[in-house]
N, C-alpha and C. Protein backbone atom coordinates (compact mmCIF):
# COMPACT_ATOMS: atom_id res chain seq x y z
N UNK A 1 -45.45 13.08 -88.34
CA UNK A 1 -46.77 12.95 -88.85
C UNK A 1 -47.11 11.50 -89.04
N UNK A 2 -48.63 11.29 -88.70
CA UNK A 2 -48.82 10.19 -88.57
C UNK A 2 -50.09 10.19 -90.01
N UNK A 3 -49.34 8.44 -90.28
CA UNK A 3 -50.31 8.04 -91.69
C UNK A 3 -51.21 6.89 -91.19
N UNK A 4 -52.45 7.20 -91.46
CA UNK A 4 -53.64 6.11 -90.88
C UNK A 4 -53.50 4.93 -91.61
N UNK A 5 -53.30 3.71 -91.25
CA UNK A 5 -53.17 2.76 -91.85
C UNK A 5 -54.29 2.86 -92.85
N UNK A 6 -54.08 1.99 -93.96
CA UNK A 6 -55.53 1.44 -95.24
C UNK A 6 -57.06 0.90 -94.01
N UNK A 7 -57.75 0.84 -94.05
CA UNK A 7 -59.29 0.67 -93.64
C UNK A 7 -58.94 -0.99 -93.55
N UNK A 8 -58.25 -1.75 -94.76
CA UNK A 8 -58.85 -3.05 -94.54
C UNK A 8 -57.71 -3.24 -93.75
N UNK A 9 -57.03 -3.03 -93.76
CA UNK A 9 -55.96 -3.13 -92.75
C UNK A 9 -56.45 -3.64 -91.38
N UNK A 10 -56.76 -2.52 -90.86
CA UNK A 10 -56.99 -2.11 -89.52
C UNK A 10 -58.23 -4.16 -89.20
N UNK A 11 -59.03 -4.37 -89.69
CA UNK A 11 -60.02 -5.12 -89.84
C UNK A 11 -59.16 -6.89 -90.14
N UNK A 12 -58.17 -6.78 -91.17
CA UNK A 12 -57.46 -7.58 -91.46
C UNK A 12 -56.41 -7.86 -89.91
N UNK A 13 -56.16 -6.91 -89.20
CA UNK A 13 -55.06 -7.50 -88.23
C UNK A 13 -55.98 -7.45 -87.04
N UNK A 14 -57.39 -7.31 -86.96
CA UNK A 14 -58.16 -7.57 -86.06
C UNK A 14 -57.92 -9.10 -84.87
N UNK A 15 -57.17 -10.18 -85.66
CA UNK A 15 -57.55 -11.41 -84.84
C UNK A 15 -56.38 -11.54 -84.89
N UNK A 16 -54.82 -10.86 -85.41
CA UNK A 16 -53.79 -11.03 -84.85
C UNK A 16 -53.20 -10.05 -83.83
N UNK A 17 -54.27 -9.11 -83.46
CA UNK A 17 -54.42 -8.19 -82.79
C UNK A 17 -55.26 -8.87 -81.10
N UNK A 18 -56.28 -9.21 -81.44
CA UNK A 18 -56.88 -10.51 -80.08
C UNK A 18 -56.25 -11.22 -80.09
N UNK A 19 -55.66 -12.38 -81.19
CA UNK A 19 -54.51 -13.33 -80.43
C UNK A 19 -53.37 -12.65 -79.69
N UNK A 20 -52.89 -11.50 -79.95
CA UNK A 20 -51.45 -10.74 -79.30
C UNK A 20 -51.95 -10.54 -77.72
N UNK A 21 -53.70 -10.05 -77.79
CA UNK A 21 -53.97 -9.47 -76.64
C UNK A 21 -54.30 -11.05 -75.67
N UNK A 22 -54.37 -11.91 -76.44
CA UNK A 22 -54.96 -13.27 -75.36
C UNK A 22 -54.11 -14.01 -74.82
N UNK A 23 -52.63 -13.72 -75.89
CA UNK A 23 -51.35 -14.59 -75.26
C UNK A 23 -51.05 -13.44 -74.03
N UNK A 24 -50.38 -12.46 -74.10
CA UNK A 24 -50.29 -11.13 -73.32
C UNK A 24 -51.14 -11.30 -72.14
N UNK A 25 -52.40 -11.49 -72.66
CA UNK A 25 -53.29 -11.85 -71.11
C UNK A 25 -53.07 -12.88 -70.42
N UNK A 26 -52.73 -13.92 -71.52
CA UNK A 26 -52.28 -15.51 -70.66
C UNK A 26 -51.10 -15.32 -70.07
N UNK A 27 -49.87 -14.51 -70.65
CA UNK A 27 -48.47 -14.60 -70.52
C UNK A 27 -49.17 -13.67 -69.03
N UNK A 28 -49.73 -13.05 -69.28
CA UNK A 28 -49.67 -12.02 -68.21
C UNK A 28 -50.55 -13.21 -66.64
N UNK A 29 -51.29 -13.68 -66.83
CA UNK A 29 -51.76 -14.54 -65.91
C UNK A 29 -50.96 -15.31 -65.47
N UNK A 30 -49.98 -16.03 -65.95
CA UNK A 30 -49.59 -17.32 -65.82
C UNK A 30 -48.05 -16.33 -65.16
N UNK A 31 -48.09 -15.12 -65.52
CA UNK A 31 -47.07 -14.36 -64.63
C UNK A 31 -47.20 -13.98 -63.06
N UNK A 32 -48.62 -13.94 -63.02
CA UNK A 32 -48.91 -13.46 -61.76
C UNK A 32 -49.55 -15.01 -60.92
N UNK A 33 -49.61 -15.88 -61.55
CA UNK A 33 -49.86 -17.06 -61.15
C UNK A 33 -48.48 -17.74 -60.41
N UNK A 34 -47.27 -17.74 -61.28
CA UNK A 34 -45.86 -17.64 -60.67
C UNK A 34 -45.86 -16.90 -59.73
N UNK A 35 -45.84 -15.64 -59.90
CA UNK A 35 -45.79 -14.81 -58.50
C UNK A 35 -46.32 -14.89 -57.63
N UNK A 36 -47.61 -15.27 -57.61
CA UNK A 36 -48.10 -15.71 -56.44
C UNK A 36 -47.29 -16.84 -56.20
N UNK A 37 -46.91 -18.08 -56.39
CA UNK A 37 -46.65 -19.00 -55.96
C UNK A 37 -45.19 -19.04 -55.51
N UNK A 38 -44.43 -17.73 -56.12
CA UNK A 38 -42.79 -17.49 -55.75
C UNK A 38 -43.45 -16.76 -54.53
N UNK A 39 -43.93 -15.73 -54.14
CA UNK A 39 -44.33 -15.09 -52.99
C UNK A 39 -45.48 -16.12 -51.71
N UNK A 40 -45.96 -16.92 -52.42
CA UNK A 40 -46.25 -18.13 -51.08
C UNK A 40 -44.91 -19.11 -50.73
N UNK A 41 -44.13 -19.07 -51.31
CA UNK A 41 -43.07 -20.04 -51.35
C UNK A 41 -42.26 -19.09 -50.78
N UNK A 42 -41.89 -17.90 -50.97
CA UNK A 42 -40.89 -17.12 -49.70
C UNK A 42 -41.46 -16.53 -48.64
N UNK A 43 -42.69 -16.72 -48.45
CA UNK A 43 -43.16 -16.41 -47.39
C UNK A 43 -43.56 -17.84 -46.49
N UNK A 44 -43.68 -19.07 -47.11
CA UNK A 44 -42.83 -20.22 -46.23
C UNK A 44 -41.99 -20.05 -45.62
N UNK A 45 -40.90 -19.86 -47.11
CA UNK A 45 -39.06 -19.65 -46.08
C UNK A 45 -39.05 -19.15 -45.30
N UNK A 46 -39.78 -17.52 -45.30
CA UNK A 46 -39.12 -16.68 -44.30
C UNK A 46 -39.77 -17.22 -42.88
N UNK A 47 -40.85 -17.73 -43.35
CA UNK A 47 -41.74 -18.21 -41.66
C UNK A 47 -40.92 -19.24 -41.60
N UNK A 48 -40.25 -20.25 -41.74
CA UNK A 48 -40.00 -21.23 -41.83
C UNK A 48 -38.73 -20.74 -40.71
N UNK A 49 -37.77 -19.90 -41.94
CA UNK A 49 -36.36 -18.86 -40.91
C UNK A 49 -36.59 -18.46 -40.08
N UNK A 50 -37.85 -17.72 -39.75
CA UNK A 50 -37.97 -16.76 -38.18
C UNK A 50 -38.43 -18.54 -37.26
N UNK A 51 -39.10 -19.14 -37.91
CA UNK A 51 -39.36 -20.18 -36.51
C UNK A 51 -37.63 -20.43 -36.04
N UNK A 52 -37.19 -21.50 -36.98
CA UNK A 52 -35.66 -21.56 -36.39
C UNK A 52 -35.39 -20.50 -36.23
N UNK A 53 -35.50 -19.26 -36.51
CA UNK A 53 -34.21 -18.15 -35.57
C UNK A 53 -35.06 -18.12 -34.39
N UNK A 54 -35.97 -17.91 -34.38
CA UNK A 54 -36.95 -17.94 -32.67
C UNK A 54 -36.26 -19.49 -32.05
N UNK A 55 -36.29 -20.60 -32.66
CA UNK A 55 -35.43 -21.69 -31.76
C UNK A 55 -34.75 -21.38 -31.19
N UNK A 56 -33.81 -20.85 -32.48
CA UNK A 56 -32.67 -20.82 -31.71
C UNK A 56 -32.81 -19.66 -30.92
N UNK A 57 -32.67 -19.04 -30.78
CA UNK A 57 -32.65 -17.41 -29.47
C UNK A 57 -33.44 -18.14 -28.47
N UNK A 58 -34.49 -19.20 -28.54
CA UNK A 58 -35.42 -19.13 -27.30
C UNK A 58 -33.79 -20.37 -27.05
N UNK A 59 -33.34 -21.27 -27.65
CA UNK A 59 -31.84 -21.99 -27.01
C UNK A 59 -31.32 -21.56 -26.62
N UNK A 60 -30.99 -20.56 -26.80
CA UNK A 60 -29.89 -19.55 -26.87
C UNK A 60 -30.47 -19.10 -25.35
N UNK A 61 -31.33 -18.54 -25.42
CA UNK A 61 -32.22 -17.84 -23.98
C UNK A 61 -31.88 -18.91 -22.68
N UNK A 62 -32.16 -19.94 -23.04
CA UNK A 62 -31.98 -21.37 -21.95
C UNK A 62 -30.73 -21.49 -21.79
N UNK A 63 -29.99 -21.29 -22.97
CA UNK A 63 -28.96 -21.38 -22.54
C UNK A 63 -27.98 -20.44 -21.79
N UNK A 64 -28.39 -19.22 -21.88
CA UNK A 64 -27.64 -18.22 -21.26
C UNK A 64 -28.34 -18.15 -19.61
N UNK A 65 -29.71 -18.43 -19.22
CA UNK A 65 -30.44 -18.61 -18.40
C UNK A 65 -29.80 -19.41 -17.51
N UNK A 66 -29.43 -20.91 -18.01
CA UNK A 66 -28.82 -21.90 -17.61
C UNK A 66 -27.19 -21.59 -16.94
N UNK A 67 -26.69 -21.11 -17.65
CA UNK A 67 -25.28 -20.30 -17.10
C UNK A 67 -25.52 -19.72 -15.91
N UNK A 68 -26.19 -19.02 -16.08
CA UNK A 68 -26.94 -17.25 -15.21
C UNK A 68 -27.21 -18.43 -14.22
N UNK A 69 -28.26 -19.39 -13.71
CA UNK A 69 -28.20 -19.73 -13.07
C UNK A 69 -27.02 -20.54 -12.26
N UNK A 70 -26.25 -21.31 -12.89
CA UNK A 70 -24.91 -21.93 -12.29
C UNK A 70 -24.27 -20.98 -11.62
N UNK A 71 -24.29 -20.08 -12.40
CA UNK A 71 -23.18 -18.95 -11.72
C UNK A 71 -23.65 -18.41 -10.21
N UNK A 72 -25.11 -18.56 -10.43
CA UNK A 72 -26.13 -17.73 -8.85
C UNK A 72 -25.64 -18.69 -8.02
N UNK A 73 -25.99 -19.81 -8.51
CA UNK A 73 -25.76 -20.95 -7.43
C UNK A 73 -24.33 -21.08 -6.85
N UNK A 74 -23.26 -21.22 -8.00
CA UNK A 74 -21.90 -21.12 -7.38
C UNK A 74 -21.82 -20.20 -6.33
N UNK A 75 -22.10 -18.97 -7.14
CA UNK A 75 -22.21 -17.80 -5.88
C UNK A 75 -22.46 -17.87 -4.53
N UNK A 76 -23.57 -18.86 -4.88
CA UNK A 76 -24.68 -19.02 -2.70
C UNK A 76 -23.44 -19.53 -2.59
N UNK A 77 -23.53 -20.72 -3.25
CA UNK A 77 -22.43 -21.52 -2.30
C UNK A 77 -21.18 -21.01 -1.45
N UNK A 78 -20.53 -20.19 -2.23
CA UNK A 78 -19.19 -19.77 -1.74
C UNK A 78 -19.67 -18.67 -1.06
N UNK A 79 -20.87 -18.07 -1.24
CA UNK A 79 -21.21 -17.41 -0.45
C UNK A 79 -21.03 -17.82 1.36
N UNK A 80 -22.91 -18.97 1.39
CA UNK A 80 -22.75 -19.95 2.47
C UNK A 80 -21.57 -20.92 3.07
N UNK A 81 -20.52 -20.96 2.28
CA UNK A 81 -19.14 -21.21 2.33
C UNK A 81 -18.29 -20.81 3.15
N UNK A 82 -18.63 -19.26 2.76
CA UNK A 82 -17.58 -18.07 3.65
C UNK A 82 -17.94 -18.07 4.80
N UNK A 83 -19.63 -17.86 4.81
CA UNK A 83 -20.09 -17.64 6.21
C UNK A 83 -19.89 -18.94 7.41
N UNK A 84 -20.40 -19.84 6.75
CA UNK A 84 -19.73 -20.98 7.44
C UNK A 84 -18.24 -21.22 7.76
N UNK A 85 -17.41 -20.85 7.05
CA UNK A 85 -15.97 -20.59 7.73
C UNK A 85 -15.79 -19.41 8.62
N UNK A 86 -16.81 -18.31 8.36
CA UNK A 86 -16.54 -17.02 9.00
C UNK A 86 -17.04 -17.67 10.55
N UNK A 87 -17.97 -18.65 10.41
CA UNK A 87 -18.79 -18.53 11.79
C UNK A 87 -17.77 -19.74 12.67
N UNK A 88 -17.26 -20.48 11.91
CA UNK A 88 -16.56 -21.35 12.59
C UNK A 88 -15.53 -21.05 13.30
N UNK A 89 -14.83 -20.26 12.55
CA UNK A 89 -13.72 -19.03 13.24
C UNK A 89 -14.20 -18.39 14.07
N UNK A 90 -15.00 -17.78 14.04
CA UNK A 90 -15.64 -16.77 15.55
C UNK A 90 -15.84 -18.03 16.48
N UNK A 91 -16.26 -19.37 16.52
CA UNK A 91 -16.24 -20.08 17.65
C UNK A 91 -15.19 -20.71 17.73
N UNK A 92 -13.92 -20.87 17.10
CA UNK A 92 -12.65 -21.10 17.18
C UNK A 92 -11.83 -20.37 18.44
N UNK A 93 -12.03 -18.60 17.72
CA UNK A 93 -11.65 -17.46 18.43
C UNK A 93 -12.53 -17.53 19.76
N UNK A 94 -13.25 -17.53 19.85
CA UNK A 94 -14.39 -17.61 21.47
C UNK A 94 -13.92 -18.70 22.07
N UNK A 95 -13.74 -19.67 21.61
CA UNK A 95 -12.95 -21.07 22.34
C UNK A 95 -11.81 -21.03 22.90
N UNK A 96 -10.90 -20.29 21.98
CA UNK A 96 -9.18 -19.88 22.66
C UNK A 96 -9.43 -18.85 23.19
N UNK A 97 -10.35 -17.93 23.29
CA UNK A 97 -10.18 -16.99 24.35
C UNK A 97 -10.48 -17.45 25.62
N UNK A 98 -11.80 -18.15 25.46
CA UNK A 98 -12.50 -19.04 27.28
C UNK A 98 -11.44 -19.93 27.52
N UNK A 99 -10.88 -20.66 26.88
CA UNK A 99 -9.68 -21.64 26.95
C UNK A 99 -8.19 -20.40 28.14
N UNK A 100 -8.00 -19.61 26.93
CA UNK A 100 -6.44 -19.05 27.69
C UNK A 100 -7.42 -18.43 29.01
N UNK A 101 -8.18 -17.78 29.15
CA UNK A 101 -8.83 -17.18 29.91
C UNK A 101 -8.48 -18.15 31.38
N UNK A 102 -9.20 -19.28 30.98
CA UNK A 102 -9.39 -20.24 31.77
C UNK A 102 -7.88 -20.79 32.50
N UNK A 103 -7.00 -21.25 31.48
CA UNK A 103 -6.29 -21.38 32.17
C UNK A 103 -5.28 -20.26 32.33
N UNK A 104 -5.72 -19.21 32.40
CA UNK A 104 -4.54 -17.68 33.37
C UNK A 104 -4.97 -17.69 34.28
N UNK A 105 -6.03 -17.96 34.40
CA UNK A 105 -6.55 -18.20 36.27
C UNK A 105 -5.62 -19.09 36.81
N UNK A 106 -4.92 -19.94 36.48
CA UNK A 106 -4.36 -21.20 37.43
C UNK A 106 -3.40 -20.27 38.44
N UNK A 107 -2.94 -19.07 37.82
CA UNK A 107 -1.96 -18.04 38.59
C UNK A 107 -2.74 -17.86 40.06
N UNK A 108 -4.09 -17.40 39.48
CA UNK A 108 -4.53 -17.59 41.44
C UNK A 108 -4.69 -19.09 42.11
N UNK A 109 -4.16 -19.70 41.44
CA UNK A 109 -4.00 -20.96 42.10
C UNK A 109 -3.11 -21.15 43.43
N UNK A 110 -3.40 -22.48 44.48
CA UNK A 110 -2.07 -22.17 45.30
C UNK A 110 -1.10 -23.53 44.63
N UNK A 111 -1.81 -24.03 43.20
CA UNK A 111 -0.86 -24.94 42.47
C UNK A 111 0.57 -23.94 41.41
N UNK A 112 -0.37 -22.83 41.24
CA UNK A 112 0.56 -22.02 40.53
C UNK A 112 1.98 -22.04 41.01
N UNK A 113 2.48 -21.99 41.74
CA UNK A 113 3.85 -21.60 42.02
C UNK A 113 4.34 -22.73 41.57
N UNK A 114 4.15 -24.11 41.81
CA UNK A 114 4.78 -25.19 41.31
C UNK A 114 5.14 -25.22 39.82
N UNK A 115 3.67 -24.89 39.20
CA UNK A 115 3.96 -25.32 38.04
C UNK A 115 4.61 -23.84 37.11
N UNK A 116 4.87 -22.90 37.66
CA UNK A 116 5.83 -21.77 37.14
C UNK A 116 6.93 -22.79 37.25
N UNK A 117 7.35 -22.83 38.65
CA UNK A 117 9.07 -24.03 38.91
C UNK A 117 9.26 -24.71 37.39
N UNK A 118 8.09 -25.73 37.70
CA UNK A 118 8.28 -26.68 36.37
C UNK A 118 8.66 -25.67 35.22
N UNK A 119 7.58 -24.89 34.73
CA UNK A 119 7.50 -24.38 33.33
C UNK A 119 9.82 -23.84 33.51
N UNK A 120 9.65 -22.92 34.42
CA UNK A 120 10.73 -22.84 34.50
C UNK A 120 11.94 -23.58 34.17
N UNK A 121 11.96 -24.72 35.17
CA UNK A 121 13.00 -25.75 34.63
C UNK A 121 12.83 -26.41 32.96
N UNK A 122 11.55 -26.33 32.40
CA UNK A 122 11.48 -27.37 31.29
C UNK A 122 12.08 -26.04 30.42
N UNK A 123 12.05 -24.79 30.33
CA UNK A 123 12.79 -23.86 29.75
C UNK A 123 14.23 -23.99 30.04
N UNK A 124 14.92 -23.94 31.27
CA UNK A 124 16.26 -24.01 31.57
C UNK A 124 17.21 -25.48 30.55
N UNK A 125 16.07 -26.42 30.40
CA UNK A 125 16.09 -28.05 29.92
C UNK A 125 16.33 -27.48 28.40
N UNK A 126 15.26 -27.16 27.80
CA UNK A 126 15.35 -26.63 26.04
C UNK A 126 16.36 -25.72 25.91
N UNK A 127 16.81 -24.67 26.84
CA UNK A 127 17.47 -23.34 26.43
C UNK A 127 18.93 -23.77 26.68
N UNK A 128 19.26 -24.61 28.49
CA UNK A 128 20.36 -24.12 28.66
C UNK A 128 20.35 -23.69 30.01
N UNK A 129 21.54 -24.12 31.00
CA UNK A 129 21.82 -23.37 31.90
C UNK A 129 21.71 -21.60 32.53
N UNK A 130 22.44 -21.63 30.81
CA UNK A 130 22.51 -20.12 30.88
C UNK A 130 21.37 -19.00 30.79
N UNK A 131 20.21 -19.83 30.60
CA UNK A 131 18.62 -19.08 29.98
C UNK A 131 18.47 -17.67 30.57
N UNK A 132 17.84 -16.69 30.26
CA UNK A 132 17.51 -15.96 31.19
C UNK A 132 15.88 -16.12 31.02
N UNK A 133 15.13 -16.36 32.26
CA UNK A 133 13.67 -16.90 32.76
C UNK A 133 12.89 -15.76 32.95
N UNK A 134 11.76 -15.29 32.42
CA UNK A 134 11.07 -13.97 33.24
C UNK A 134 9.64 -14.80 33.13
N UNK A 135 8.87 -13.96 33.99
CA UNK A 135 7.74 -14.68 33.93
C UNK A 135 6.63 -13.83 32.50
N UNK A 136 5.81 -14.53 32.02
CA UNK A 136 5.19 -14.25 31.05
C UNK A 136 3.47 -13.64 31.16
N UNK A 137 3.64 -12.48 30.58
CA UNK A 137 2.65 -11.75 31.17
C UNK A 137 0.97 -12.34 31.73
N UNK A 138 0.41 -13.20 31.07
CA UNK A 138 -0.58 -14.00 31.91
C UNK A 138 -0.27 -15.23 32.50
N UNK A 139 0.82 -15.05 32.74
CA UNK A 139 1.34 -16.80 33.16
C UNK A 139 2.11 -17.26 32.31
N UNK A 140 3.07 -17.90 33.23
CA UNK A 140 3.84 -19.17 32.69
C UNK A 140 5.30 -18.13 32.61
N UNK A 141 5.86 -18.79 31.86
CA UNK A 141 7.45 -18.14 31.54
C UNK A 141 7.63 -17.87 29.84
N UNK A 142 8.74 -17.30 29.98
CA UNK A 142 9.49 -17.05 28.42
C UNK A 142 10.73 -16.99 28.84
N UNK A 143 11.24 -17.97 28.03
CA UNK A 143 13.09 -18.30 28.23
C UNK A 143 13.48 -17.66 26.98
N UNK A 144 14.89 -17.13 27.19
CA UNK A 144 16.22 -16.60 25.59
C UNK A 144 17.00 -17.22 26.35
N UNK A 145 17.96 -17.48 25.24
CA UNK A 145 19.27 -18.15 25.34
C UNK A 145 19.79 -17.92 24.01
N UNK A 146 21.28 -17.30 23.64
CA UNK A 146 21.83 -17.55 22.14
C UNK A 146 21.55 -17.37 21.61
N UNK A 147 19.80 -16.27 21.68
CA UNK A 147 19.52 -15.97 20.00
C UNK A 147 18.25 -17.27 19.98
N UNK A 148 17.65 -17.82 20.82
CA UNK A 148 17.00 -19.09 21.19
C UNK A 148 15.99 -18.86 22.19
N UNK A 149 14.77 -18.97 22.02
CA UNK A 149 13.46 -18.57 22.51
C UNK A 149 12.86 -19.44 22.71
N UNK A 150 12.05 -19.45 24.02
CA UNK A 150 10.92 -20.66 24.46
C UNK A 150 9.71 -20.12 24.84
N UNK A 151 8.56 -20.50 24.24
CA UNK A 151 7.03 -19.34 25.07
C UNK A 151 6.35 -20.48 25.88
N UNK A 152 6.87 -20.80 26.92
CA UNK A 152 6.19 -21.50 28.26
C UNK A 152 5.38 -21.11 28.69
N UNK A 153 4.33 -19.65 28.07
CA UNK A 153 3.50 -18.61 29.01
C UNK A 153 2.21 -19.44 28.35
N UNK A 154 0.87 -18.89 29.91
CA UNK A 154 0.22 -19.97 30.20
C UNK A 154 -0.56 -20.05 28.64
N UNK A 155 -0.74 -19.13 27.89
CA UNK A 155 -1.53 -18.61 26.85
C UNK A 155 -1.06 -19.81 25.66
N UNK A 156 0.41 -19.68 25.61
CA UNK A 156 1.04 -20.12 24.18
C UNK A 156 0.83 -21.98 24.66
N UNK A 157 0.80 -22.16 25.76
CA UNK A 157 0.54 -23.89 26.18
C UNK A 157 -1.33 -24.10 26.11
N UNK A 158 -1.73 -22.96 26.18
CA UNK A 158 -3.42 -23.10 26.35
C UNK A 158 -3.41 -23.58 24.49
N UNK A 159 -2.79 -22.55 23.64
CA UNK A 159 -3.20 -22.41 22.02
C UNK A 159 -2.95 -23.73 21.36
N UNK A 160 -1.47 -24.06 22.01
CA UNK A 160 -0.90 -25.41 21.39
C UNK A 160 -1.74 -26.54 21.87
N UNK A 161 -2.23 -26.76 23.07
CA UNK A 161 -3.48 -27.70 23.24
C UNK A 161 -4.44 -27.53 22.21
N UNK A 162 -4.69 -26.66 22.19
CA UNK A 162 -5.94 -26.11 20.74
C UNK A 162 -5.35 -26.81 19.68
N UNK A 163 -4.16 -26.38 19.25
CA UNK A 163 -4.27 -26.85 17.56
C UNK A 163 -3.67 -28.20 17.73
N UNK A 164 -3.43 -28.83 18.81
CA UNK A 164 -3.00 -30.18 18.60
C UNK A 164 -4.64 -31.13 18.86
N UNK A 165 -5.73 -30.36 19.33
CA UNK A 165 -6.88 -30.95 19.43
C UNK A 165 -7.97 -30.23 18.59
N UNK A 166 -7.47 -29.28 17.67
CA UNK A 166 -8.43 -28.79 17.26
C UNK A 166 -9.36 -29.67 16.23
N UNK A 167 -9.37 -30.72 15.26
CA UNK A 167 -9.95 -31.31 14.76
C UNK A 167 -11.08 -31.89 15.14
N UNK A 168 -10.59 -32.23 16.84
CA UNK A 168 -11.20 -32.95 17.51
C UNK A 168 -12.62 -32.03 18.44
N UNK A 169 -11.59 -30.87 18.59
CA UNK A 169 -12.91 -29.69 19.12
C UNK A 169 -13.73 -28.82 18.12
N UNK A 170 -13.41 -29.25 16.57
CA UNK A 170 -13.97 -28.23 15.90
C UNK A 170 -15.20 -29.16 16.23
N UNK A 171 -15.26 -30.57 16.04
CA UNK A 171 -16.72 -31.09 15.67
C UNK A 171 -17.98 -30.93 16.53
N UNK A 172 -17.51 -29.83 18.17
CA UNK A 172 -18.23 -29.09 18.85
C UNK A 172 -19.36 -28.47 18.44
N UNK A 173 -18.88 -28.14 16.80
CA UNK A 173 -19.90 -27.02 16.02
C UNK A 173 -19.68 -27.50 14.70
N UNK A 174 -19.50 -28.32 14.19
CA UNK A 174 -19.74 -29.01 12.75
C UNK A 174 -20.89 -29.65 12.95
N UNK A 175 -22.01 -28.79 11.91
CA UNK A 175 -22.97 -29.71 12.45
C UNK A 175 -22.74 -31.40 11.54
């Protein structure tokens, strides 16, 4: 149960009743006056944080971009690399083929017989008296002796011209 205060009462705490309500209103202003100014002030920071985190990721972006590209490029390269070795080899291989080609014909030669003799003797010379000589299927010879082999055939003298000049014939096709 409630007791009504005295009459003068109520009249008597009238202006400590408006001062309670004017500080309260001030305390209360000067609260939301802070708050506003704590909530403009973290809403700096946070704009402030997303710009640098957007830096950085858009760095970050360049930078992974930047990789991504090195790596494409390495790629062509060894790509255009391969092919350029692939293609050099196919005119390597086309070269020793027109090459042995070329010279297995000397068999229809009427020089051929001589230079079998020769190939012959320069086998009998490396191997040995004892060689046994057959002739080698596109030309030329193949000597054994002892466990001891000679390829005098016209093919294996066409190849060894090749790689003892090949430096000199690759630049045919280097551009």
């Amino acid at each position: 149960m409630r007791t009504s205060p005295p009459a003068g009462a109520i009249a008597a705490l009238a202006p400590v009743r408006a001062r309670l309500l004017r500080d309260a209103r001030a305390d209360a202003g000067a609260l939301l006056v802070a708050a506003a100014g704590d909530a403009e002030a973290l809403s700096r920071d946070a704009e402030a944080q997303a710009a640098e985190i957007l830096a950085e990721a858009r760095a970050q972006g360049a930078a992974d971009a930047e990789t991504a590209r090195r790596a494409i490029r390495a790629r062509a390269r060894r790509t255009a690399r391969a092919r350029e070795l692939a293609a050099r080899r196919e005119c390597w291989e086309e070269l020793s083929r027109q090459v042995v080609r070329g010279v297995e014909e000397l068999r229809n030669s009427h020089a051929y017989p001589d230079l079998r003799r020769r190939l012959a003797l320069r086998a009998r010379h490396l191997l040995g008296p004892d060689a046994r000589i057959r002739e080698a299927p596109g030309g030329g010879v193949v000597g054994a002796a002892r466990g001891r082999r000679v390829d005098l055939s016209l093919a294996a003298l066409a190849r060894q011209a090749l790689d003892r000049h090949g430096a000199e014939l690759e630049e045919l096709w280097t551009p």
